[in-house]
Protein backbone atom coordinates (compact mmCIF):
# COMPACT_ATOMS: atom_id res chain seq x y z
CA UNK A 1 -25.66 40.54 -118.02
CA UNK A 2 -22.06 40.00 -117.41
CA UNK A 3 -20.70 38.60 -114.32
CA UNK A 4 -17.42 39.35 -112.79
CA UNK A 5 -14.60 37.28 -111.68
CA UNK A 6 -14.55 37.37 -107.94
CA UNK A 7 -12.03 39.00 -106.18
CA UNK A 8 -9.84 37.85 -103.31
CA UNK A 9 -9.72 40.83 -100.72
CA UNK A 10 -6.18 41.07 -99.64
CA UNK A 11 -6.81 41.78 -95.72
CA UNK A 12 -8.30 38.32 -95.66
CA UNK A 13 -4.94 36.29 -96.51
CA UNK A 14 -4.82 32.97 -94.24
CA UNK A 15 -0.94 31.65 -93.44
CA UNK A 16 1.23 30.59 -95.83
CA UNK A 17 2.54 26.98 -95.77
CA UNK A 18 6.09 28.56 -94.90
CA UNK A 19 4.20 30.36 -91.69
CA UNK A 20 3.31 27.44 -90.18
CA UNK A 21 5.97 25.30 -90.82
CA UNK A 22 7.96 27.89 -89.23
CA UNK A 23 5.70 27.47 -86.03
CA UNK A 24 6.03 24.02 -86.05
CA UNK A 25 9.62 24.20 -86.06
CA UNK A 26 9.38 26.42 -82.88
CA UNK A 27 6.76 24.04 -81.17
CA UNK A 28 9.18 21.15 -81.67
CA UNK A 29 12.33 22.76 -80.42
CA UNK A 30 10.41 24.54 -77.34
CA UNK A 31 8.85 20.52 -76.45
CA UNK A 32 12.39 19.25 -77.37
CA UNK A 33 13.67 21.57 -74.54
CA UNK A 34 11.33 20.48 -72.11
CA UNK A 35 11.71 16.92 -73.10
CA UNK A 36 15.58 16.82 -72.34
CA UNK A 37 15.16 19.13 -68.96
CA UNK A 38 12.69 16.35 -67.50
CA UNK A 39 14.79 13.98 -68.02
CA UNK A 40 17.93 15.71 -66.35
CA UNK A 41 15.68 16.16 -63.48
CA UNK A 42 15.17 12.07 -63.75
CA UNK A 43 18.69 11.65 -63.94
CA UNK A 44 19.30 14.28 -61.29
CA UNK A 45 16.69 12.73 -58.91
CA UNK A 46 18.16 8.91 -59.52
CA UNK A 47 21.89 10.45 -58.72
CA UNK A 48 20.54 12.17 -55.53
CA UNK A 49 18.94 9.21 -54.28
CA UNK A 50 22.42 7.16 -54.93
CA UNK A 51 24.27 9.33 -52.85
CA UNK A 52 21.97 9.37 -50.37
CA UNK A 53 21.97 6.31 -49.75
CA UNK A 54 25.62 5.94 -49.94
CA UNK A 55 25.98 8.19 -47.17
CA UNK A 56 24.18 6.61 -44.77
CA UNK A 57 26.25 3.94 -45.63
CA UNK A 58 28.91 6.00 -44.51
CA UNK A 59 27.26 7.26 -41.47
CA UNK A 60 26.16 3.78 -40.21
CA UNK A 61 30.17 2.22 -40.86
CA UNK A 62 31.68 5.27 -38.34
CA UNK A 63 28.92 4.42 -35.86
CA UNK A 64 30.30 1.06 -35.47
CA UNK A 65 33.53 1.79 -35.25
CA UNK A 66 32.38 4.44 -32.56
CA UNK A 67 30.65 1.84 -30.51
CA UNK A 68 32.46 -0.71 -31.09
CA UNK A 69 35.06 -1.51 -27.83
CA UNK A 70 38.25 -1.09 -29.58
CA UNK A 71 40.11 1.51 -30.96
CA UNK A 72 39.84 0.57 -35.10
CA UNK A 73 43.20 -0.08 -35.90
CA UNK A 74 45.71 1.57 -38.51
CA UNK A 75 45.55 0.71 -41.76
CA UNK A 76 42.44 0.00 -44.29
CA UNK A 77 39.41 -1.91 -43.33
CA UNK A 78 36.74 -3.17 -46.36
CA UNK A 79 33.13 -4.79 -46.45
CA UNK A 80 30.38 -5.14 -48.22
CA UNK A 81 26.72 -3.90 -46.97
CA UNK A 82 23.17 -4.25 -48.06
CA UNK A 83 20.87 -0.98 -48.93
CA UNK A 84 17.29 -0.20 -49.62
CA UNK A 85 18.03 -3.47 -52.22
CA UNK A 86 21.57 -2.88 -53.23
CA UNK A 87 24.82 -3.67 -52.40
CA UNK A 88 27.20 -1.30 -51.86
CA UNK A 89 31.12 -1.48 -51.03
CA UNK A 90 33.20 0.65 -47.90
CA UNK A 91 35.96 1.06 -47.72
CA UNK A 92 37.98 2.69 -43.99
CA UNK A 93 41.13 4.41 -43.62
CA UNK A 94 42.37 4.50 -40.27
CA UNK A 95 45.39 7.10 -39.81
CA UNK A 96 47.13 8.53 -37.11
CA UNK A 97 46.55 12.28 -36.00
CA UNK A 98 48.51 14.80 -34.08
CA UNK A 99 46.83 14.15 -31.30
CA UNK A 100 47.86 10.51 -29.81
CA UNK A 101 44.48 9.79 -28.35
CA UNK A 102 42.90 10.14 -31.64
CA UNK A 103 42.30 8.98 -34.61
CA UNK A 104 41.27 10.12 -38.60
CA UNK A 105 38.63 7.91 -40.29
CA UNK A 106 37.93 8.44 -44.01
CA UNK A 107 35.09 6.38 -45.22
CA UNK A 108 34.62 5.88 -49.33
CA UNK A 109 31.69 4.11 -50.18
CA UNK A 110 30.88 2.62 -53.95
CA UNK A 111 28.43 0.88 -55.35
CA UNK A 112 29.68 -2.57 -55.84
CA UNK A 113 29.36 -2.66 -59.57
CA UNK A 114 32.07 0.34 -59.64
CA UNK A 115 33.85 -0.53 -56.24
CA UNK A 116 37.04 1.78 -57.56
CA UNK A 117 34.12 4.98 -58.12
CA UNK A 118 33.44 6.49 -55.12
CA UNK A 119 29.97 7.93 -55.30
CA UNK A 120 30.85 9.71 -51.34
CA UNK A 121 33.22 10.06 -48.64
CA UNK A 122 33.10 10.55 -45.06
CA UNK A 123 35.77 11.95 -42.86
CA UNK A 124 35.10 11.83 -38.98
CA UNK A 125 37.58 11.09 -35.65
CA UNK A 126 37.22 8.40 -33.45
CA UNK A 127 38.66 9.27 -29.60
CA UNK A 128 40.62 6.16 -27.80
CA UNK A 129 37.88 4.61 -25.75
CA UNK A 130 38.00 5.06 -21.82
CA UNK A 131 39.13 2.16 -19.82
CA UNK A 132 35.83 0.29 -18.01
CA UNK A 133 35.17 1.67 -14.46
CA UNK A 134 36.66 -0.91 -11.96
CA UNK A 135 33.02 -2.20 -11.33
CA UNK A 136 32.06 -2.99 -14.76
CA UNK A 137 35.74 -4.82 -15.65
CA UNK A 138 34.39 -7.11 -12.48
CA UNK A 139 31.13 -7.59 -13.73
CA UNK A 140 32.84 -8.79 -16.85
CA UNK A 141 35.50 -10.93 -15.06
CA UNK A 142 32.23 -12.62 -13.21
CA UNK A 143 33.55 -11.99 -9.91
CA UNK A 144 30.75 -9.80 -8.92
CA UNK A 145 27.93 -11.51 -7.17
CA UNK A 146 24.39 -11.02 -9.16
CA UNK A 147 21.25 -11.69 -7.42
CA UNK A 148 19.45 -14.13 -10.04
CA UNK A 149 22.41 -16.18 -9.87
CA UNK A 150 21.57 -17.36 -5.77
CA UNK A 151 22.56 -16.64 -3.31
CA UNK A 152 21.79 -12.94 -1.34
């Protein structure tokens, strides 16, 4: 009896070594792709937050010089302010308008290890405050009488 040598059926061929280094070449680039998008999205989220807080910033220096009893005067104002933990640098321009009873306010905000990099600005007008009613300026004076102070 006389064997044969077996024979490979061609329709049963596995990958090649060049196949599948192929697909491994396409797997790494496709998780390379997502590797460098997530961290965009960290860098994205991290700038967000930055000026985010940096406008409030902005927001809470023009609603003190709102409230505050005086007209700001012309010219540039600084300071320094504290943050959800960091310290961050303003910076107010004061300039006159067309209008005499008001005034332009541009407010730059940085953080304060890149006080000359402005990471927002805010532009907003500040009216000349009303003089006190004549009852209040009294009040102030102390030449109004007030009932916990004696008398009746």
């Amino acid at each position: 009896m006389q064997t044969r040598p077996a024979r490979h059926n061609r329709t049963e061929r596995g990958f090649t070594l060049i196949e599948v280094l192929v697909a491994l070449a396409i797997i790494a680039i496709g998780r390379a792709a997502v590797v460098a998008v997530a961290a965009r999205s960290g860098l994205v989220d991290a700038n967000l937050q930055q000026r985010t807080f940096a406008a409030w910033v902005a927001t809470n220096q023009m609603t003190r010089m709102r409230l505050a009893t005086q007209w700001p005067d012309l010219g540039t104002q600084d300071g320094k302010v504290t943050l959800a933990s960091q310290q961050w640098h303003w910076k107010a321009t004061v300039v006159k308008t067309q209008d005499p009873d008001l005034r332009r306010v541009t407010i730059d905000v940085a953080t304060e290890a890149k006080p000359d990099d402005s990471v927002t600005e805010l532009i907003g007008f500040i009216g000349k405050p009303l003089p006190k009613p004549q009852n209040l300026q009294a009040l102030d004076n102390g030449n109004l009488h007030h009932p916990s102070k004696g008398g009746g």
